[in-house]
PDB file of N, CA and C in Angstrom:
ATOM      1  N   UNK A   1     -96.065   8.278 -61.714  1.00  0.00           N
ATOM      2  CA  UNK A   1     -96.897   7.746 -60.658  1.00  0.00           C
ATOM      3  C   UNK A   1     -96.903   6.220 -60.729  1.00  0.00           C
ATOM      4  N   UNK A   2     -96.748   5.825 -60.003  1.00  0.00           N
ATOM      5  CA  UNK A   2     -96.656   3.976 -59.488  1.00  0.00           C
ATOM      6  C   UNK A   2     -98.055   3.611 -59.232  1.00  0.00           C
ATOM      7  N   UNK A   3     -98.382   2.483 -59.295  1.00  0.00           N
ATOM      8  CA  UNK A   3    -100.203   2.190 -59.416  1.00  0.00           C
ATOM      9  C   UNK A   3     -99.384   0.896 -58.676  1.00  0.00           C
ATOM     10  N   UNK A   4    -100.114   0.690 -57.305  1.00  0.00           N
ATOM     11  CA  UNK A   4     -99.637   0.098 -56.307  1.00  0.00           C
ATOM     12  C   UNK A   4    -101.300  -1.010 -56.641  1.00  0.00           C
ATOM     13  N   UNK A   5    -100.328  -2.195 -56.189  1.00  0.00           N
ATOM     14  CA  UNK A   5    -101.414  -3.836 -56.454  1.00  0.00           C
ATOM     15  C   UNK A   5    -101.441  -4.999 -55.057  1.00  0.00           C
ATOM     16  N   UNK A   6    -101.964  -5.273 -55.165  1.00  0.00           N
ATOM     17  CA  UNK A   6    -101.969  -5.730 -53.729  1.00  0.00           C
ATOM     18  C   UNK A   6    -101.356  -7.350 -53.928  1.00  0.00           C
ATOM     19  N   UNK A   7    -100.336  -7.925 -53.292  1.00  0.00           N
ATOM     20  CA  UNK A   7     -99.868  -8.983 -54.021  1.00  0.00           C
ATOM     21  C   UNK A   7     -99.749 -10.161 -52.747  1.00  0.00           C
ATOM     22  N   UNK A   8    -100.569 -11.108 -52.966  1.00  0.00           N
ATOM     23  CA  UNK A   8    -100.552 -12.088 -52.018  1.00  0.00           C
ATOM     24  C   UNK A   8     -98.812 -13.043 -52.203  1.00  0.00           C
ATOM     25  N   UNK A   9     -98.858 -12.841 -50.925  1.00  0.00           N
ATOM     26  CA  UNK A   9     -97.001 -13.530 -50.500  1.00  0.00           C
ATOM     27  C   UNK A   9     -97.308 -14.721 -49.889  1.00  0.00           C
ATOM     28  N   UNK A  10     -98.121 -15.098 -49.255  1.00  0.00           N
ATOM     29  CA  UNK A  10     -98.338 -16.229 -48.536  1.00  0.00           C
ATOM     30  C   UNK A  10     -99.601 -16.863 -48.139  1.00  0.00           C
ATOM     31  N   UNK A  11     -99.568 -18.248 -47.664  1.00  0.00           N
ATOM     32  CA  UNK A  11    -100.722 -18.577 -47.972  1.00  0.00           C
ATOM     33  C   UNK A  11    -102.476 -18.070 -47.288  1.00  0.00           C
ATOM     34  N   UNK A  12    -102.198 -16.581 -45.955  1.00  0.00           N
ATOM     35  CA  UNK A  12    -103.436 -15.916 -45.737  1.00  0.00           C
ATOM     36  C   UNK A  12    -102.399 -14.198 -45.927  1.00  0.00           C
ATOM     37  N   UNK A  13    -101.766 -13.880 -46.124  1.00  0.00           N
ATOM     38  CA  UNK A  13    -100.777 -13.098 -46.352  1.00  0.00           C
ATOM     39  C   UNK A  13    -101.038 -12.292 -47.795  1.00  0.00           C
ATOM     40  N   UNK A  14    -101.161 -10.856 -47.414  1.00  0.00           N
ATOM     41  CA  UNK A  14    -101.203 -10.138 -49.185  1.00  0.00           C
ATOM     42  C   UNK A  14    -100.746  -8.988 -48.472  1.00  0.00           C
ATOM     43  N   UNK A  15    -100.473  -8.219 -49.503  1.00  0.00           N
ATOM     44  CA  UNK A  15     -99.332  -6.953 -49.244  1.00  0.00           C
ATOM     45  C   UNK A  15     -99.622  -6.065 -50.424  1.00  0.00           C
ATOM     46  N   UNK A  16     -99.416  -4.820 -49.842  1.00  0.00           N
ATOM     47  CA  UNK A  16     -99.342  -3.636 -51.341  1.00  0.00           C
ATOM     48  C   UNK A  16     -97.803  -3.779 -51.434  1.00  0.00           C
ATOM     49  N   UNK A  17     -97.400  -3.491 -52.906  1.00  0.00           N
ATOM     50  CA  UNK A  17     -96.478  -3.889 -53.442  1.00  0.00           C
ATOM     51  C   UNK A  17     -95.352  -2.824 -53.475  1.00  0.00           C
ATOM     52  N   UNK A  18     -95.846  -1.684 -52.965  1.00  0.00           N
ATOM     53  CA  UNK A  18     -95.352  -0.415 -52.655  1.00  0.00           C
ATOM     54  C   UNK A  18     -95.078  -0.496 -51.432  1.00  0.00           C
ATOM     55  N   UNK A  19     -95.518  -1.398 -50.577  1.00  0.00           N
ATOM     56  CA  UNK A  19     -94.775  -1.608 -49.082  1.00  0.00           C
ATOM     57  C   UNK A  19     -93.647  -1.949 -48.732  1.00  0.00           C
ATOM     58  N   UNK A  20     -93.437  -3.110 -50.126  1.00  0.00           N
ATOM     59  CA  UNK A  20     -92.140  -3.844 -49.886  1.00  0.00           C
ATOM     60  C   UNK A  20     -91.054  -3.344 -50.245  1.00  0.00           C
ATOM     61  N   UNK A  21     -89.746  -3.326 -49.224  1.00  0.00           N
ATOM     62  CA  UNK A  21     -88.512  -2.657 -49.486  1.00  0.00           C
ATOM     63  C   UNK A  21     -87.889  -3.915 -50.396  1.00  0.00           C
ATOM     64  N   UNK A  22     -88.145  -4.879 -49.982  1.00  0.00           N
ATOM     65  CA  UNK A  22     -86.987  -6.079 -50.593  1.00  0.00           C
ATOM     66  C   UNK A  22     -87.502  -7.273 -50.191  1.00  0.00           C
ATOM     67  N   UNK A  23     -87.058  -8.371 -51.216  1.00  0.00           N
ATOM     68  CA  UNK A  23     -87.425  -9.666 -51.035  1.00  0.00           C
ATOM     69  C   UNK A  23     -86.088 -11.248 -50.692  1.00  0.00           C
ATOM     70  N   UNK A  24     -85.671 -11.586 -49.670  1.00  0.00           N
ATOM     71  CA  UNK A  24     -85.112 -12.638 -49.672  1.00  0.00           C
ATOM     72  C   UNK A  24     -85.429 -13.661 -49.398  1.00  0.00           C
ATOM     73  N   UNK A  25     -84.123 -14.642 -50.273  1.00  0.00           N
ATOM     74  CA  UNK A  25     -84.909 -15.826 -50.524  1.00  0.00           C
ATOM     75  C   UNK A  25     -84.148 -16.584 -49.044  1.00  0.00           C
ATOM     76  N   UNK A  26     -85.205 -18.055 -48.697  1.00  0.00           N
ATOM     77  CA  UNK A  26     -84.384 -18.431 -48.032  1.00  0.00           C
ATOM     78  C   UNK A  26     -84.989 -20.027 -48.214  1.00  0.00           C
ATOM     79  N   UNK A  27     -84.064 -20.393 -48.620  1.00  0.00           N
ATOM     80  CA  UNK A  27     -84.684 -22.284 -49.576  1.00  0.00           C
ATOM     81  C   UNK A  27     -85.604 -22.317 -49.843  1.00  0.00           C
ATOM     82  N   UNK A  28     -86.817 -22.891 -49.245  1.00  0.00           N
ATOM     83  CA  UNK A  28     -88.133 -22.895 -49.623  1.00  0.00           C
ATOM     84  C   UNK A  28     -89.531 -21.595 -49.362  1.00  0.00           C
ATOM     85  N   UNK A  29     -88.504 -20.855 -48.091  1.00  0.00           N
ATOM     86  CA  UNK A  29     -89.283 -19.765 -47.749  1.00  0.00           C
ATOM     87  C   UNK A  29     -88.842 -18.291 -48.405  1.00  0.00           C
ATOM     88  N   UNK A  30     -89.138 -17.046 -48.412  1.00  0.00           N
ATOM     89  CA  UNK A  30     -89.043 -15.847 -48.769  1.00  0.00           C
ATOM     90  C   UNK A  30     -88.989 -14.581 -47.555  1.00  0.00           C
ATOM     91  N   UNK A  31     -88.036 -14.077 -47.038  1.00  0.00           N
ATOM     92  CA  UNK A  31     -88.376 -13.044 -45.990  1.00  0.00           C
ATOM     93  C   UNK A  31     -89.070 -11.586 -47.090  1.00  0.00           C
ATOM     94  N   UNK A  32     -90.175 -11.599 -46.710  1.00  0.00           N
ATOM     95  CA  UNK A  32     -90.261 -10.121 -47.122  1.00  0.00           C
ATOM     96  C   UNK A  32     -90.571  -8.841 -45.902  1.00  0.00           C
ATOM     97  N   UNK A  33     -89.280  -7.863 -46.383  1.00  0.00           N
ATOM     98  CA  UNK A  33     -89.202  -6.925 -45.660  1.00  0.00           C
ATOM     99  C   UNK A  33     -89.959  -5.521 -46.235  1.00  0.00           C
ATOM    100  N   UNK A  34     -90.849  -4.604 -45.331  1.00  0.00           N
ATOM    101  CA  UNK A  34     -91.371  -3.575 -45.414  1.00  0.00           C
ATOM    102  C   UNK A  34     -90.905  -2.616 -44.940  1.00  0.00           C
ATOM    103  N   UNK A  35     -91.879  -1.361 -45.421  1.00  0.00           N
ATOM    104  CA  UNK A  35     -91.497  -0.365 -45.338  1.00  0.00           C
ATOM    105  C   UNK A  35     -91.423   0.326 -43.748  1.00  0.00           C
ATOM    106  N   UNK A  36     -92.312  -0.402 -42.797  1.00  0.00           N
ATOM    107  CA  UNK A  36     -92.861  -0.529 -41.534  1.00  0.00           C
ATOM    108  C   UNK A  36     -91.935  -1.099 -40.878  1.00  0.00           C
ATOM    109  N   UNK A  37     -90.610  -1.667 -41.285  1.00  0.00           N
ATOM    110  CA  UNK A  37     -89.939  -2.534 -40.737  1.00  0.00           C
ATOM    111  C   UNK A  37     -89.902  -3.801 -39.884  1.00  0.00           C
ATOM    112  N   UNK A  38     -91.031  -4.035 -40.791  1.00  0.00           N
ATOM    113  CA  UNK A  38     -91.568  -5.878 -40.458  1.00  0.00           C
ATOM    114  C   UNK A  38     -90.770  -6.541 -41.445  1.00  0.00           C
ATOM    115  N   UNK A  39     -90.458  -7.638 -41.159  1.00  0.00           N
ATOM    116  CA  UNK A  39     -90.133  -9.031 -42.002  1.00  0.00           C
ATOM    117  C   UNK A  39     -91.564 -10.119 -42.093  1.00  0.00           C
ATOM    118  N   UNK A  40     -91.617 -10.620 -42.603  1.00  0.00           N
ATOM    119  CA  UNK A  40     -92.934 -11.614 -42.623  1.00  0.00           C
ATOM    120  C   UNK A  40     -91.882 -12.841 -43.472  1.00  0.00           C
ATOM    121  N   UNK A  41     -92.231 -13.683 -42.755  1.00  0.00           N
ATOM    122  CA  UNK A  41     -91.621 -15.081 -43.421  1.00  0.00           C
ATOM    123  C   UNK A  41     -92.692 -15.899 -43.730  1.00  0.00           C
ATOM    124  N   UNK A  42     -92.849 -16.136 -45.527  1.00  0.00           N
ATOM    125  CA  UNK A  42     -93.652 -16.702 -46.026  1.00  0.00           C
ATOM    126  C   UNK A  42     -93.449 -18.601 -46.220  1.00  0.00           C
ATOM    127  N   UNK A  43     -93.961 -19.340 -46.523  1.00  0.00           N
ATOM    128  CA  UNK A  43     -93.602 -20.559 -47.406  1.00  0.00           C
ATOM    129  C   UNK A  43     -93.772 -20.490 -48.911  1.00  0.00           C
ATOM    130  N   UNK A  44     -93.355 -19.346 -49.541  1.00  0.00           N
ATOM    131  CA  UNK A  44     -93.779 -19.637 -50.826  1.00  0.00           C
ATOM    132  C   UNK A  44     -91.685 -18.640 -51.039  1.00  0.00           C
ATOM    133  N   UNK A  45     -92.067 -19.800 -52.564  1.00  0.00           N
ATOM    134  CA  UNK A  45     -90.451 -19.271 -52.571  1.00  0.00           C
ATOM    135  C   UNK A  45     -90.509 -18.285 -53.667  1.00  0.00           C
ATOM    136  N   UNK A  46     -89.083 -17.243 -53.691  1.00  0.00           N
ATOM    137  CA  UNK A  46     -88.941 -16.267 -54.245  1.00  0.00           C
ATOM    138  C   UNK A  46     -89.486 -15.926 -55.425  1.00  0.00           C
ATOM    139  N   UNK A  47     -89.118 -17.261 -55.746  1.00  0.00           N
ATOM    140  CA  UNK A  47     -89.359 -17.309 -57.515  1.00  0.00           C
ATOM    141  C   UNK A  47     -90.722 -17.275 -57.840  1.00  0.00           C
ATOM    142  N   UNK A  48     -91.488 -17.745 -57.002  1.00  0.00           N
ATOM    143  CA  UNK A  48     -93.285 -17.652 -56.910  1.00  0.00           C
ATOM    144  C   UNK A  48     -93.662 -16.214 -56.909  1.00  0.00           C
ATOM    145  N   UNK A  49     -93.099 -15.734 -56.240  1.00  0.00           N
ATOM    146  CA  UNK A  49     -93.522 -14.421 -55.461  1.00  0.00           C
ATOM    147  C   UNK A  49     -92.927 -12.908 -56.325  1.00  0.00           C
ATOM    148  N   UNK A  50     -91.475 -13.483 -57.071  1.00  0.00           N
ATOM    149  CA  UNK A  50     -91.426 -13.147 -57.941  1.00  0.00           C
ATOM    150  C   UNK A  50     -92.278 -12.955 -59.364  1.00  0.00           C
ATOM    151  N   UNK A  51     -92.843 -14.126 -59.292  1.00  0.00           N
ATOM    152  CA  UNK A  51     -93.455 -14.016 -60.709  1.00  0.00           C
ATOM    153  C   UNK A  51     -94.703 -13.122 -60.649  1.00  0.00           C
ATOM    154  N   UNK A  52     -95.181 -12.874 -59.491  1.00  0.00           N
ATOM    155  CA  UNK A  52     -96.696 -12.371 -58.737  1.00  0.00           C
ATOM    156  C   UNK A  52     -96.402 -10.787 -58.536  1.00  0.00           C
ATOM    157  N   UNK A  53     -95.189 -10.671 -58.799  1.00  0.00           N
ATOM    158  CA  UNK A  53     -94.570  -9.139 -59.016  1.00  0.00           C
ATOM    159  C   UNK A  53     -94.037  -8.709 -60.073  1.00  0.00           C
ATOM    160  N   UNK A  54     -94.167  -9.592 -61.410  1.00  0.00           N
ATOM    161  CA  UNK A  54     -94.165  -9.664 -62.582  1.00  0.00           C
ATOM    162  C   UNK A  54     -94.158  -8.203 -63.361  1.00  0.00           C
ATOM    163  N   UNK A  55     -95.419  -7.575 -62.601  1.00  0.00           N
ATOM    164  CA  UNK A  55     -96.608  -6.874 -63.834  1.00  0.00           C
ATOM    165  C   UNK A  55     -96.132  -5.115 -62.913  1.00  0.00           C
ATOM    166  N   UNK A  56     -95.495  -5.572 -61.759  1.00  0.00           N
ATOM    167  CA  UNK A  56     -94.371  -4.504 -61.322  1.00  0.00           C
ATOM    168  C   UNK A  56     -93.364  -4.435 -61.779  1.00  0.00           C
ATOM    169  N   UNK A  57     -93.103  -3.604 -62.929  1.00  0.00           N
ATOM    170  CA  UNK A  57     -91.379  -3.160 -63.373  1.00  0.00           C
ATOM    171  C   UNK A  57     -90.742  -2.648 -62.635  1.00  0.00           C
ATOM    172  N   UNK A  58     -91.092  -2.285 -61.502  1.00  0.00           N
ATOM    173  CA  UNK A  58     -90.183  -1.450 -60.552  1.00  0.00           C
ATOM    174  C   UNK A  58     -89.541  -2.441 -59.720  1.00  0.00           C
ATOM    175  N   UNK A  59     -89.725  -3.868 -60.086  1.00  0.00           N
ATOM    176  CA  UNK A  59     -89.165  -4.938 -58.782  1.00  0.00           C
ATOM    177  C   UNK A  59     -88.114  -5.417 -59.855  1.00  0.00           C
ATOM    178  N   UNK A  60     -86.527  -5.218 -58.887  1.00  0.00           N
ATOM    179  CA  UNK A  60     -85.223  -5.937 -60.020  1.00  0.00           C
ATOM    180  C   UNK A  60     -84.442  -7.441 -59.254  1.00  0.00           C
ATOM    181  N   UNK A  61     -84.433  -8.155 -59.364  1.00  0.00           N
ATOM    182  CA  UNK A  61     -83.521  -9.076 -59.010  1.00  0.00           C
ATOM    183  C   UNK A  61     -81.905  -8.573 -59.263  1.00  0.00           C
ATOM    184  N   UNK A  62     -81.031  -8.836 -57.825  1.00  0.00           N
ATOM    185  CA  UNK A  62     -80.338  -7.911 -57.935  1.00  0.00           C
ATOM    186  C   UNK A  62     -78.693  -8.864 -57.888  1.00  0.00           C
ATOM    187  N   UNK A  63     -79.475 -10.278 -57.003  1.00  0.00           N
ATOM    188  CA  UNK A  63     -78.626 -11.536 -57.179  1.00  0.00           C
ATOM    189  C   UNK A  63     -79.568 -12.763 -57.072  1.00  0.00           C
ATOM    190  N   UNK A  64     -78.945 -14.012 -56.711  1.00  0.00           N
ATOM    191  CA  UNK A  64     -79.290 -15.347 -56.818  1.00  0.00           C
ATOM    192  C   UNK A  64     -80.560 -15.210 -55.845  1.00  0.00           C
ATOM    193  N   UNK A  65     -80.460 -14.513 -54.563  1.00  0.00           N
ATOM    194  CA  UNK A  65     -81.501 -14.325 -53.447  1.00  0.00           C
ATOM    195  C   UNK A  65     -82.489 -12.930 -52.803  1.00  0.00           C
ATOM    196  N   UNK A  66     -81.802 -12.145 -53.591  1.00  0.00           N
ATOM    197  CA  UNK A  66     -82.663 -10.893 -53.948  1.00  0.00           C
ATOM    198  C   UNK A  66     -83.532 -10.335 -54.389  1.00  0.00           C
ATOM    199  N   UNK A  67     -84.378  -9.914 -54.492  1.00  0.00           N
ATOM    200  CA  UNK A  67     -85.708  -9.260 -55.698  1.00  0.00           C
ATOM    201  C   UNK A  67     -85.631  -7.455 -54.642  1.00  0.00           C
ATOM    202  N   UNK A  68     -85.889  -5.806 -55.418  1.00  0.00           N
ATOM    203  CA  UNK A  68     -85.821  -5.200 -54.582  1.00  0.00           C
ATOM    204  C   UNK A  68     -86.708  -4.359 -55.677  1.00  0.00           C
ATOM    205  N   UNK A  69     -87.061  -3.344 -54.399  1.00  0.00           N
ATOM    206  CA  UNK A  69     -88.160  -2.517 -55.361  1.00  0.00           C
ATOM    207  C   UNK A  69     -87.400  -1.485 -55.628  1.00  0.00           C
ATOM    208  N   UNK A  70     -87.210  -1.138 -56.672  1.00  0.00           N
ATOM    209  CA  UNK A  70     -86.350   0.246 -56.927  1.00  0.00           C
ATOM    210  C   UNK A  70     -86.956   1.562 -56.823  1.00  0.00           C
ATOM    211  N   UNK A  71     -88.081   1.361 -56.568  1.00  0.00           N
ATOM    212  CA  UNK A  71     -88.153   2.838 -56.117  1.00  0.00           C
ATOM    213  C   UNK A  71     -87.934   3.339 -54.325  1.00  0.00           C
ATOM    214  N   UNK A  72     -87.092   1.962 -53.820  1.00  0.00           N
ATOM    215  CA  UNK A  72     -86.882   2.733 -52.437  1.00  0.00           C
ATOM    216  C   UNK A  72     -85.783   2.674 -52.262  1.00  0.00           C
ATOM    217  N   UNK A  73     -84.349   2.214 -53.613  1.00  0.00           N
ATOM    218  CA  UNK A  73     -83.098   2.444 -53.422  1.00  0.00           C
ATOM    219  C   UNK A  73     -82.881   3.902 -53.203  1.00  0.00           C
ATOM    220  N   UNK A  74     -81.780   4.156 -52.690  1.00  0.00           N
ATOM    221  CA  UNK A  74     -81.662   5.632 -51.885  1.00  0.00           C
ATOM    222  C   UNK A  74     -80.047   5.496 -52.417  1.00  0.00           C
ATOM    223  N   UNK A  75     -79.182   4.803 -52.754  1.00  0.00           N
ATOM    224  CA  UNK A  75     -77.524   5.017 -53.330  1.00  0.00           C
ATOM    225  C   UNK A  75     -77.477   3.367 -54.125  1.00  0.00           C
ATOM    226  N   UNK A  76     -76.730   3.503 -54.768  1.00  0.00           N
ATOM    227  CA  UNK A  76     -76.308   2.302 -55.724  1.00  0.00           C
ATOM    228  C   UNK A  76     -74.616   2.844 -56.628  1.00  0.00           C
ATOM    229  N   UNK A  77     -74.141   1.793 -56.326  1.00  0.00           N
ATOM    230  CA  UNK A  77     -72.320   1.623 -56.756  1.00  0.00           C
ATOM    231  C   UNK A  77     -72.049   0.193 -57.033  1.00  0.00           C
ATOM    232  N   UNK A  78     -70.999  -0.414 -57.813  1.00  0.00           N
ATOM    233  CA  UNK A  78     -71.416  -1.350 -58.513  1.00  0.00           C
ATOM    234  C   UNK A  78     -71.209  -2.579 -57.872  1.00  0.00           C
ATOM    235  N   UNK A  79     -71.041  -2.993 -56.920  1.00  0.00           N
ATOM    236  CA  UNK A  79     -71.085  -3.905 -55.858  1.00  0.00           C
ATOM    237  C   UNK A  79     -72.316  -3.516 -55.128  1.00  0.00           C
ATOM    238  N   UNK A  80     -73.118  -2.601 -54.120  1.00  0.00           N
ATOM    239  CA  UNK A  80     -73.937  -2.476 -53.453  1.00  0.00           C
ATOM    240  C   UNK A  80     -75.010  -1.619 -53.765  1.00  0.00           C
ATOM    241  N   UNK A  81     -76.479  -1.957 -53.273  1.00  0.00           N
ATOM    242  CA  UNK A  81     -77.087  -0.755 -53.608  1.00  0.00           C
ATOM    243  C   UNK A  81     -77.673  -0.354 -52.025  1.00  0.00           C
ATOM    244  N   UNK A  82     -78.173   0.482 -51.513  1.00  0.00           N
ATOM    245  CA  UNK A  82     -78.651   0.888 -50.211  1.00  0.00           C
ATOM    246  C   UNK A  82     -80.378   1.018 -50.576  1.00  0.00           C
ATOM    247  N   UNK A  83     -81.187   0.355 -49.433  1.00  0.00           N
ATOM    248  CA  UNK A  83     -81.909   0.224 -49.324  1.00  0.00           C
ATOM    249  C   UNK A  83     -82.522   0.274 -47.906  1.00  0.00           C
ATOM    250  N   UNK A  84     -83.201   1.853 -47.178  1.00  0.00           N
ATOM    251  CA  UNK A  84     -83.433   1.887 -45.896  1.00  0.00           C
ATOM    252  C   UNK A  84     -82.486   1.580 -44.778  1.00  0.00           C
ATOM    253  N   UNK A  85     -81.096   2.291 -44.917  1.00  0.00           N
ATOM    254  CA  UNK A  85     -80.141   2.444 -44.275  1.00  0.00           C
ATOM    255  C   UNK A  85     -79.435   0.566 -44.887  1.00  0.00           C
ATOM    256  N   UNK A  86     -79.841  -0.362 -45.540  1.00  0.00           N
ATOM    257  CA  UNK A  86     -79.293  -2.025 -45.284  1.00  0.00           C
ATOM    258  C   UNK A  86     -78.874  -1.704 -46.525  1.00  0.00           C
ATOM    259  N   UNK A  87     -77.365  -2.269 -47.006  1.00  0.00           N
ATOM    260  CA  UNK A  87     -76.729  -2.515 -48.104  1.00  0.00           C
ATOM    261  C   UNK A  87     -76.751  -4.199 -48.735  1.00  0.00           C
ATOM    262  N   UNK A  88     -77.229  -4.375 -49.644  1.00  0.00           N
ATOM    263  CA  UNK A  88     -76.989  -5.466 -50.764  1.00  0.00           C
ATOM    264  C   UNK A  88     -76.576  -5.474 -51.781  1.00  0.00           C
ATOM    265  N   UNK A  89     -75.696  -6.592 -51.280  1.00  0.00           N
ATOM    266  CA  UNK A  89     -74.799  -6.837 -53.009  1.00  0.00           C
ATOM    267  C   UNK A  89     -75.641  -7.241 -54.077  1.00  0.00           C
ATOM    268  N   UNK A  90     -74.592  -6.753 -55.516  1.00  0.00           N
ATOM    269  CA  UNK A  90     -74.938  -6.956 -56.029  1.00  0.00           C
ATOM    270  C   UNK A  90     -74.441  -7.742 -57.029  1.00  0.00           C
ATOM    271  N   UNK A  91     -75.127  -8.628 -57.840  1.00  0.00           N
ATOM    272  CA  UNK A  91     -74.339  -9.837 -58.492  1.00  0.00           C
ATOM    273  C   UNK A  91     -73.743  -9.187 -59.845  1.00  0.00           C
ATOM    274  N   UNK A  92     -72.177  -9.230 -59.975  1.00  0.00           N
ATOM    275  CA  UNK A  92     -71.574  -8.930 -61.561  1.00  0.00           C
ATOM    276  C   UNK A  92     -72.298  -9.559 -62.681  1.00  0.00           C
ATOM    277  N   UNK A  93     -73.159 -10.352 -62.690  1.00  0.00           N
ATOM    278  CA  UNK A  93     -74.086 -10.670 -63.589  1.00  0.00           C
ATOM    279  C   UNK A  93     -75.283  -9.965 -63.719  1.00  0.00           C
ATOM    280  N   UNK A  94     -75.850  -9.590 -62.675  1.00  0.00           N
ATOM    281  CA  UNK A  94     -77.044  -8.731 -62.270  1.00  0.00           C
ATOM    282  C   UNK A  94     -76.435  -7.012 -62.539  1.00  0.00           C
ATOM    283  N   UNK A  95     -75.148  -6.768 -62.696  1.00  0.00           N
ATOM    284  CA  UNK A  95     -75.215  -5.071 -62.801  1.00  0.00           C
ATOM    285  C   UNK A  95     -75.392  -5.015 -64.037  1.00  0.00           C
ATOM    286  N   UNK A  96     -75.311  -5.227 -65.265  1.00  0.00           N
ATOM    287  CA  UNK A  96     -75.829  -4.801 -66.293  1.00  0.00           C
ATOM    288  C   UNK A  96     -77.410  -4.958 -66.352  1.00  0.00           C
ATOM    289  N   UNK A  97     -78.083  -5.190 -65.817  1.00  0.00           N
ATOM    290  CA  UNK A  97     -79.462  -5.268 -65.591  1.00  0.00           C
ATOM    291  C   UNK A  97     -80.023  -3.772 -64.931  1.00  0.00           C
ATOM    292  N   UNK A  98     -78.878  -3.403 -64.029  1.00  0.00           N
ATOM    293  CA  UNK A  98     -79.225  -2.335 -63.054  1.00  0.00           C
ATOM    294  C   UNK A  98     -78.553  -1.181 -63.951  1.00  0.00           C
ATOM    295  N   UNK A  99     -77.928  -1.337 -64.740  1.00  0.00           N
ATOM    296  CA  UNK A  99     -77.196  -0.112 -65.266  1.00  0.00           C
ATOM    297  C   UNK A  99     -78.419   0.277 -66.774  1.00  0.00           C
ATOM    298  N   UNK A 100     -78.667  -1.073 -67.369  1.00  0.00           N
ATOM    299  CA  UNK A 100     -80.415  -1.033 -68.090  1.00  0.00           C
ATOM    300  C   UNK A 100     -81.322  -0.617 -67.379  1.00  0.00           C
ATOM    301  N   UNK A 101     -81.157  -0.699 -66.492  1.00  0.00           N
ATOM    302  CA  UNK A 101     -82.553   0.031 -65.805  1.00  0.00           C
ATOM    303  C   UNK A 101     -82.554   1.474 -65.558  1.00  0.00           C
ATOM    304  N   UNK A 102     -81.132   2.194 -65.282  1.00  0.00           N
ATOM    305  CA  UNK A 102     -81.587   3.741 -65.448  1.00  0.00           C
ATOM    306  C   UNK A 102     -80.262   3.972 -64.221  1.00  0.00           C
ATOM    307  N   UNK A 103     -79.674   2.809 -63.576  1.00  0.00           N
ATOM    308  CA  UNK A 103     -79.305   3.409 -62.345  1.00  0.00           C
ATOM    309  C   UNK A 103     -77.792   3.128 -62.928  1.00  0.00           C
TER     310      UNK A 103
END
């Protein structure tokens, strides 16, 4: 069972953490995409938002601009993983991370 936290992304912006399919980065901002198939474009960057998803082990960085929740990957092969029909690569530095993780 997953114990879902409510995680502020932006500056009037908070989210259950179980909503989010995936996180990209984009320079200073972060698209985060849901399960609802919203995007919300924050000003806070990945790495912030990352760290605020910390205390979630289920969130993997997957390359340089990625963060994804693994419990809504649905296929993974060692270049891509699928996530709600959308495929992202994945970084040859980042698959031994994903192959530690179980997948």
């Amino acid at each position: 069972m997953h114990i879902s936290q409510i995680i502020h992304i932006g500056s009037r912006k908070r989210i259950l953490s179980e909503d989010i399919l995936y996180l990209q980065s984009d320079l200073n901002y972060t698209k985060v995409y849901t399960i609802n198939g919203k995007m919300h474009l924050v000003s806070t960057t990945l790495k912030t938002i990352e760290a605020r998803l910390s205390s979630s082990a289920h969130f993997l960085r997957i390359n340089r601009g990625l963060v994804v929740n693994s419990n809504h990957i649905k296929s993974f092969n060692k270049k891509t993983l699928t996530i709600a029909n959308i495929e992202l690569n994945i970084s040859r530095r980042r698959l031994s991370d994903m192959q530690n993780y179980g997948f």
